[in-house]
Protein backbone atom coordinates (compact mmCIF):
# COMPACT_ATOMS: atom_id res chain seq x y z
CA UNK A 1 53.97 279.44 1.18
CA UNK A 2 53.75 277.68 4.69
CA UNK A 3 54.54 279.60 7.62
CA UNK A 4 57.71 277.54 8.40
CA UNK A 5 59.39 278.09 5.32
CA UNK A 6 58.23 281.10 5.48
CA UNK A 7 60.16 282.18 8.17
CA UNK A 8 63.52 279.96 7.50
CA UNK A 9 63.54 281.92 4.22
CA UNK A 10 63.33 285.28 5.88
CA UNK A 11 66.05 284.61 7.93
CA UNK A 12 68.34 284.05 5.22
CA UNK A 13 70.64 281.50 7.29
CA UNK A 14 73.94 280.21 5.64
CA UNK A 15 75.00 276.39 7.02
CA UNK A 16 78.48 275.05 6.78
CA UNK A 17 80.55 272.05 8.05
CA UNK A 18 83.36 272.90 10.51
CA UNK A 19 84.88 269.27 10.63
CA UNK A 20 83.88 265.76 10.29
CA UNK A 21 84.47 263.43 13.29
CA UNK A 22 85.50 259.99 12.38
CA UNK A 23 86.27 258.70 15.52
CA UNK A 24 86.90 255.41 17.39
CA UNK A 25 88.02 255.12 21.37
CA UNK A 26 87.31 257.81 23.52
CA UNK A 27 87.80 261.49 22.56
CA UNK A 28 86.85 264.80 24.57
CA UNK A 29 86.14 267.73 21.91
CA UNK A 30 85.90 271.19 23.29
CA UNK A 31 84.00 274.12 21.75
CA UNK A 32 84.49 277.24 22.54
CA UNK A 33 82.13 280.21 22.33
CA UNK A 34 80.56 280.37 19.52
CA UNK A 35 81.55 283.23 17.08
CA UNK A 36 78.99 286.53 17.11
CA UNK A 37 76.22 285.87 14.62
CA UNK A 38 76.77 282.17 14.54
CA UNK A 39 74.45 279.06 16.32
CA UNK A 40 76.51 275.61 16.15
CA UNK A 41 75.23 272.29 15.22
CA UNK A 42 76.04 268.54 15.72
CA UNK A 43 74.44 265.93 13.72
CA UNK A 44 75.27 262.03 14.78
CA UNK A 45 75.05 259.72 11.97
CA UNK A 46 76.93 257.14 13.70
CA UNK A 47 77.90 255.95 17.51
CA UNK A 48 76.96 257.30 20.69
CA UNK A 49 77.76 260.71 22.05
CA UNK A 50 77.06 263.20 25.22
CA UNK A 51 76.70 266.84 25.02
CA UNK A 52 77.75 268.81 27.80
CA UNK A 53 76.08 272.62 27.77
CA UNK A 54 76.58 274.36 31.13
CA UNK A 55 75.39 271.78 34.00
CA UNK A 56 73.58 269.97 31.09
CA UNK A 57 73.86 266.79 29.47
CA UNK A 58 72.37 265.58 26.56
CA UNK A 59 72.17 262.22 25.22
CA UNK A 60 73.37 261.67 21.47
CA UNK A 61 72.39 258.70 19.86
CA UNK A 62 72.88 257.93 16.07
CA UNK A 63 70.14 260.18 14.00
CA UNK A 64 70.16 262.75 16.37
CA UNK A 65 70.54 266.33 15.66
CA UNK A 66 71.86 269.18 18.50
CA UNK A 67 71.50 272.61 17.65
CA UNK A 68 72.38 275.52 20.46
CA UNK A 69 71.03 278.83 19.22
CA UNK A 70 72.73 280.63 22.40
CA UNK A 71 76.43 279.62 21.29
CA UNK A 72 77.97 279.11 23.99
CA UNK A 73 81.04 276.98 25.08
CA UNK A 74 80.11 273.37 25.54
CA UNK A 75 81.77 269.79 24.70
CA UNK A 76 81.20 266.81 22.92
CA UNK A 77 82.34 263.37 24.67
CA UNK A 78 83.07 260.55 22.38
CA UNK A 79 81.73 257.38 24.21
CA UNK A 80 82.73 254.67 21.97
CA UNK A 81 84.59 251.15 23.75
CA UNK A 82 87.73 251.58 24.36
CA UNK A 83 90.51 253.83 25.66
CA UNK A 84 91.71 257.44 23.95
CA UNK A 85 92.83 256.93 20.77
CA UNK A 86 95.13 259.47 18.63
CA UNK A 87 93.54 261.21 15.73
CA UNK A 88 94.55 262.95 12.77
CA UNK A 89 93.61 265.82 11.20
CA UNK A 90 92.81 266.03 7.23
CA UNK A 91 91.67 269.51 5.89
CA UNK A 92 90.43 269.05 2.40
CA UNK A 93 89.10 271.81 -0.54
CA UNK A 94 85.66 271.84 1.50
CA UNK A 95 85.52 269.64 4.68
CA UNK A 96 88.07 268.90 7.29
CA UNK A 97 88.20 265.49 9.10
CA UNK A 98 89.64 264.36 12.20
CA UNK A 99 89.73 260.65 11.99
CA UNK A 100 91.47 258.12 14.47
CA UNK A 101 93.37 255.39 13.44
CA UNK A 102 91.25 252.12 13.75
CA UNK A 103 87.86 251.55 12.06
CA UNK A 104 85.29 254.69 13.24
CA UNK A 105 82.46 253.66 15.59
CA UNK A 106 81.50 257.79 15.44
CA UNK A 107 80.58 259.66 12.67
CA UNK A 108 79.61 263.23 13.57
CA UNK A 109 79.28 266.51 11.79
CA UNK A 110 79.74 269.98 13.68
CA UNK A 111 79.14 272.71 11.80
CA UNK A 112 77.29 276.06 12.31
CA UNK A 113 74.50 278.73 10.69
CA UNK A 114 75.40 282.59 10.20
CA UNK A 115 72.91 284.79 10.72
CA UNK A 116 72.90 288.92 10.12
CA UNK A 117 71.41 290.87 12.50
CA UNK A 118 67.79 290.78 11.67
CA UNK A 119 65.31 287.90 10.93
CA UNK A 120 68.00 284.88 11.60
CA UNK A 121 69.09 287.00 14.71
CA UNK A 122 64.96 287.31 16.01
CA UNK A 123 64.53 283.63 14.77
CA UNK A 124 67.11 281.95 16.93
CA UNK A 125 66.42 284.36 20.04
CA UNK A 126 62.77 282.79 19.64
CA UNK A 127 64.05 279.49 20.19
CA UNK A 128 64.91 277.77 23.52
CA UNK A 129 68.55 277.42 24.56
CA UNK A 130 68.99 273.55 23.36
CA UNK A 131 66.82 272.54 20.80
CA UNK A 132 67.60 268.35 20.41
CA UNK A 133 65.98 266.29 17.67
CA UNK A 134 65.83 262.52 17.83
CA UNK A 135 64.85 261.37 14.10
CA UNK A 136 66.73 257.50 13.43
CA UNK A 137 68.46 256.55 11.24
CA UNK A 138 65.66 253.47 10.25
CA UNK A 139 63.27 252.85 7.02
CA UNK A 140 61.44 255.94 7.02
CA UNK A 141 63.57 258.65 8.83
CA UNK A 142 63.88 261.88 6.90
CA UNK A 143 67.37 261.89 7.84
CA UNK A 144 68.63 259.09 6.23
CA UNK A 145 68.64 260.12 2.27
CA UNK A 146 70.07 263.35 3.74
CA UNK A 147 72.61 262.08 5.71
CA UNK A 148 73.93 259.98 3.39
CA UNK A 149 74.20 262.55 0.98
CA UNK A 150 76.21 264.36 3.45
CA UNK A 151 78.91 261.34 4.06
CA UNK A 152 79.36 260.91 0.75
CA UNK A 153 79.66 264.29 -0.24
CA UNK A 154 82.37 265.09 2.86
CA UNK A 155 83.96 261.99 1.43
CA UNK A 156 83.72 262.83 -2.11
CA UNK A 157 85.52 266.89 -1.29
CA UNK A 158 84.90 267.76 -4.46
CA UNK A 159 83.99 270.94 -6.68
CA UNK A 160 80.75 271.83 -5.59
CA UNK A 161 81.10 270.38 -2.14
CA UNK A 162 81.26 273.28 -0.31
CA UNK A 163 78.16 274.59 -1.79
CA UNK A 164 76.37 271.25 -1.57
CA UNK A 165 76.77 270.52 1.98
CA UNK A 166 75.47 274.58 2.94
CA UNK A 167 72.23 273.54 1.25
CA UNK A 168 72.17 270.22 3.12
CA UNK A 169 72.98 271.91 6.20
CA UNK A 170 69.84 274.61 5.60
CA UNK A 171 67.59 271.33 4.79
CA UNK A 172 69.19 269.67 8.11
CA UNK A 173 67.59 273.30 10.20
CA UNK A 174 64.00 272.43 8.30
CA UNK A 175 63.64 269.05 9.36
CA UNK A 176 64.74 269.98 12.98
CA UNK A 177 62.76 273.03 13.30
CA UNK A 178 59.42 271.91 11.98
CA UNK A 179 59.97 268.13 13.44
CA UNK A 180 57.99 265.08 12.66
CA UNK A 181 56.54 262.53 14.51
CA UNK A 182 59.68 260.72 14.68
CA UNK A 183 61.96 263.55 15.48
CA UNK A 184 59.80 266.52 16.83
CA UNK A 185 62.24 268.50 19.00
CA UNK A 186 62.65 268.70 22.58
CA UNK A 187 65.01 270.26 25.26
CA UNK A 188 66.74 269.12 28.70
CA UNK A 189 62.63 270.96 30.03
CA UNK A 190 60.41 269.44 27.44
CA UNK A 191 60.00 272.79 25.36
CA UNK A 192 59.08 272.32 21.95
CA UNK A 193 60.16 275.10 19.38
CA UNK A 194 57.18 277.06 18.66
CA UNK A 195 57.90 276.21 14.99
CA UNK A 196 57.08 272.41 15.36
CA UNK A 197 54.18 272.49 17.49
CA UNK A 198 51.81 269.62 16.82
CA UNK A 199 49.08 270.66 19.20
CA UNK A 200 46.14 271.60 16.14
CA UNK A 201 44.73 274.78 18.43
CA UNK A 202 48.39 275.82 18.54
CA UNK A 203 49.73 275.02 15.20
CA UNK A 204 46.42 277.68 14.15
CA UNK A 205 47.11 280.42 16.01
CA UNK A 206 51.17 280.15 14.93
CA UNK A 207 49.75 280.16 10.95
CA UNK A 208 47.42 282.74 11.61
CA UNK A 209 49.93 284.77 12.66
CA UNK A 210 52.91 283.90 10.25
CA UNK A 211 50.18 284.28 7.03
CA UNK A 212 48.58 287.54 8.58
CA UNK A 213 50.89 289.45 10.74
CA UNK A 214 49.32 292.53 9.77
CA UNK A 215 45.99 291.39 11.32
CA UNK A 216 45.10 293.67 14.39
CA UNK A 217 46.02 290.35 16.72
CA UNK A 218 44.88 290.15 20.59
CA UNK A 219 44.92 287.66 22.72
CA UNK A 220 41.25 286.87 22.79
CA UNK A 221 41.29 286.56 18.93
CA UNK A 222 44.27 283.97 18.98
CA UNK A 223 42.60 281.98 21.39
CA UNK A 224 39.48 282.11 19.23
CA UNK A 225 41.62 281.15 16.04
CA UNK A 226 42.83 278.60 18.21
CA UNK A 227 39.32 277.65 19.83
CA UNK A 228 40.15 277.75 23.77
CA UNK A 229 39.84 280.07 26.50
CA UNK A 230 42.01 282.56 26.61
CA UNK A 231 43.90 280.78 29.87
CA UNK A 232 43.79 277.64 28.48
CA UNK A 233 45.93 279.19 25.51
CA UNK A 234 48.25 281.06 27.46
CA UNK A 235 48.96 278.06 29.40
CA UNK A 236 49.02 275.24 26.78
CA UNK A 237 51.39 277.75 24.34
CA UNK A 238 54.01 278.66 27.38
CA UNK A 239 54.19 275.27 28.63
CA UNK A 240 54.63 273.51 25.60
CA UNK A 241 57.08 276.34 24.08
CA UNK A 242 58.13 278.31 26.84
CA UNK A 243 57.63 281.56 25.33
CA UNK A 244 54.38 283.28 25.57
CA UNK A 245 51.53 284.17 23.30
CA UNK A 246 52.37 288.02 23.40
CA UNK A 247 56.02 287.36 22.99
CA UNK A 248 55.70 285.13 20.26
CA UNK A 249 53.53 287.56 18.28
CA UNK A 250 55.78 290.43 18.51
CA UNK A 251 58.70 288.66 17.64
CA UNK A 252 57.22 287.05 15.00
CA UNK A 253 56.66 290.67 13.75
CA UNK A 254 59.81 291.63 14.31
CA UNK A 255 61.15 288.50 12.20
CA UNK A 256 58.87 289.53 9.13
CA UNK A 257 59.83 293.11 9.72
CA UNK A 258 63.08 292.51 9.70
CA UNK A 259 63.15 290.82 6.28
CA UNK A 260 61.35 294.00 4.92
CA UNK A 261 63.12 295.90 6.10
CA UNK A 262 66.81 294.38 4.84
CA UNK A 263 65.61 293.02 1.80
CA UNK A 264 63.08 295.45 0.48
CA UNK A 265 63.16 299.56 -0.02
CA UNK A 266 59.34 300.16 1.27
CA UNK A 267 58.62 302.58 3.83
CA UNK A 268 58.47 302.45 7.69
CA UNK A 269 55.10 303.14 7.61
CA UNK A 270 53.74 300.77 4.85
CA UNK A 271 56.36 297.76 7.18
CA UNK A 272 53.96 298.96 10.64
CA UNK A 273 51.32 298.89 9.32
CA UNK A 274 52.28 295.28 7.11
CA UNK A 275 53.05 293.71 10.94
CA UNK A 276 49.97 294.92 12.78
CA UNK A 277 50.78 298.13 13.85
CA UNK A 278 48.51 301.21 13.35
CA UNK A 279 51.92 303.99 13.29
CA UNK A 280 55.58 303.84 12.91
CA UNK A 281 56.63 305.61 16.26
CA UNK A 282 54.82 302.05 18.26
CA UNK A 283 56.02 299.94 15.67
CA UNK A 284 59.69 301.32 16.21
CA UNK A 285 58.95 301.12 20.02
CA UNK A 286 58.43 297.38 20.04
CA UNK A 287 61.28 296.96 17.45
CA UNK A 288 63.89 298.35 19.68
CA UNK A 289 62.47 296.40 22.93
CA UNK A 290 62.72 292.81 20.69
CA UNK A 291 66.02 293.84 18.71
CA UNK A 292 68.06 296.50 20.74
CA UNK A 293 68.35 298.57 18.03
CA UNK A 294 65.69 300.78 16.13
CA UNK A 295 64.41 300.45 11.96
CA UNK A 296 66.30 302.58 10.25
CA UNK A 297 69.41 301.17 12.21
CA UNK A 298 69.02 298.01 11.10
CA UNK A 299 68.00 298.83 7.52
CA UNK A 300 71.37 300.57 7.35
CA UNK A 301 73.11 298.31 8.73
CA UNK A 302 72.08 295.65 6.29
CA UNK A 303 72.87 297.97 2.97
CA UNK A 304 76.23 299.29 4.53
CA UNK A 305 76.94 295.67 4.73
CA UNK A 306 76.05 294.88 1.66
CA UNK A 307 78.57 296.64 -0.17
């Protein structure tokens, strides 16, 4: 398996559609803080849009995706011609819909992923605040056959919907977080998620590391897989992720940990020394430093909440 799907399937996300925005005028939507264990989305099929995060703005344009792994309150300001318009709201079997009265010129989906506390938790820390993905909606864009499976499904509301539109949702989080050369990610900074890196040197040492976390990594050795000096890797990985080389090998770790540790019943020492670490007690160590809580925690956590 590749190291991206790799790690979306250890993180065992779930994706769902909060509402549908079919929208004409001008229309201020507000989002509050985002519930505990949840990162919201925004995916414009349709219009023009700005995102306001903090004292950040972001630029929506029709094909783009927004995804905010830090949750936290921000708003969505409907741009198309024309003065405020009054909209109604429509809550169906699976999807709700708030659509205005004259012909849309917006067609956006918010939704959101759940994450437990584990691999989806370590996965979404790992990423930078606003992660923004400009694919197009053109001949050729991966988003297109998806996205207009997702209209006509939200249309559609049928048996199955609900179901439908979580897998389209998880596909929606692929595309974004390995990117493409039409829609490779980007924030407000530049910062590319480490996942999508196009860079060859970098996209080795981030394989190397997915496919062989138990491998007894250093610095030196990455920037060998990678064939660079070790400053030349240090720099070109933090500037074009924003994360560092040490940091994204521990939590990378942790993220494959994690997974073993909630889906699997092996021991804490056979899950060190499976993520690079020669004993439990400094495998547990760097555990609590990345997660905030220790092994066992977790891995009770998970089956208690399984029940």
């Amino acid at each position: 398996m590749d190291s991206i799907s790799r790690i979306i399937r250890s993180a065992r996300l779930e994706g769902a559609v909060d509402v549908r925005c079919l929208l004409a005028g001008t229309h201020v939507l507000d989002n509050p803080p985002g519930a505990a264990g949840q990162v919201p989305f925004h995916l414009l099929l349709d219009g023009d849009c700005v995102a306001e995060i903090d004292d950040r703005v972001v630029d929506l344009h029709a094909g783009d995706v927004l995804i905010l792994p830090r949750a936290g309150r921000h708003r969505i300001r409907v741009v198309a011609d024309g003065p405020p318009l009054p909209s109604g709201r429509h809550t169906g079997d699976s999807v709700t819909t708030l659509r205005g009265e004259d012909a849309p010129a917006v067609d956006l989906f918010c939704g959101h992923y759940t994450y437990q506390p584990g691999a989806g938790e370590l996965l979404f820390a790992g990423l930078p605040d606003i992660v923004h993905a400009s694919f197009g909606l053109g001949a050729g864009s991966p988003l297109h056959p998806l996205g207009e499976l997702m209209r006509s499904e939200a249309a559609l509301d049928a048996q199955g919907t609900g179901a439908l539109l979580a897998s389209l949702c998880e596909a929606l989080l692929v595309l974004v977080l390995r990117g493409d050369e039409r829609g490779a990610p980007s924030t407000a900074n530049l910062l590319t998620p480490w996942t999508a890196v196009t860079d060859a040197s970098l996209r080795a040492v981030v394989d190397a590391v997915v496919n062989e976390p138990q491998r007894r990594w250093t610095i030196a050795s990455l920037a060998r897989v990678a064939g660079v000096s070790r400053a030349t890797l240090v720099r070109r990985f933090s500037a074009t992720t924003g994360m560092g080389v040490a940091d994204f090998l521990t939590r990378t770790r942790m993220i494959i940990a994690a997974d073993m540790l909630t889906t699997t019943g092996r021991s804490l020492d056979d899950i060190a020394a499976g993520v690079g670490y020669r004993s439990p007690s400094a495998f547990g160590k760097a555990f609590r430093t990345i997660t905030g809580t220790t092994p066992s925690r977790l891995r009770r956590h998970a089956a208690a909440n399984a029940r």
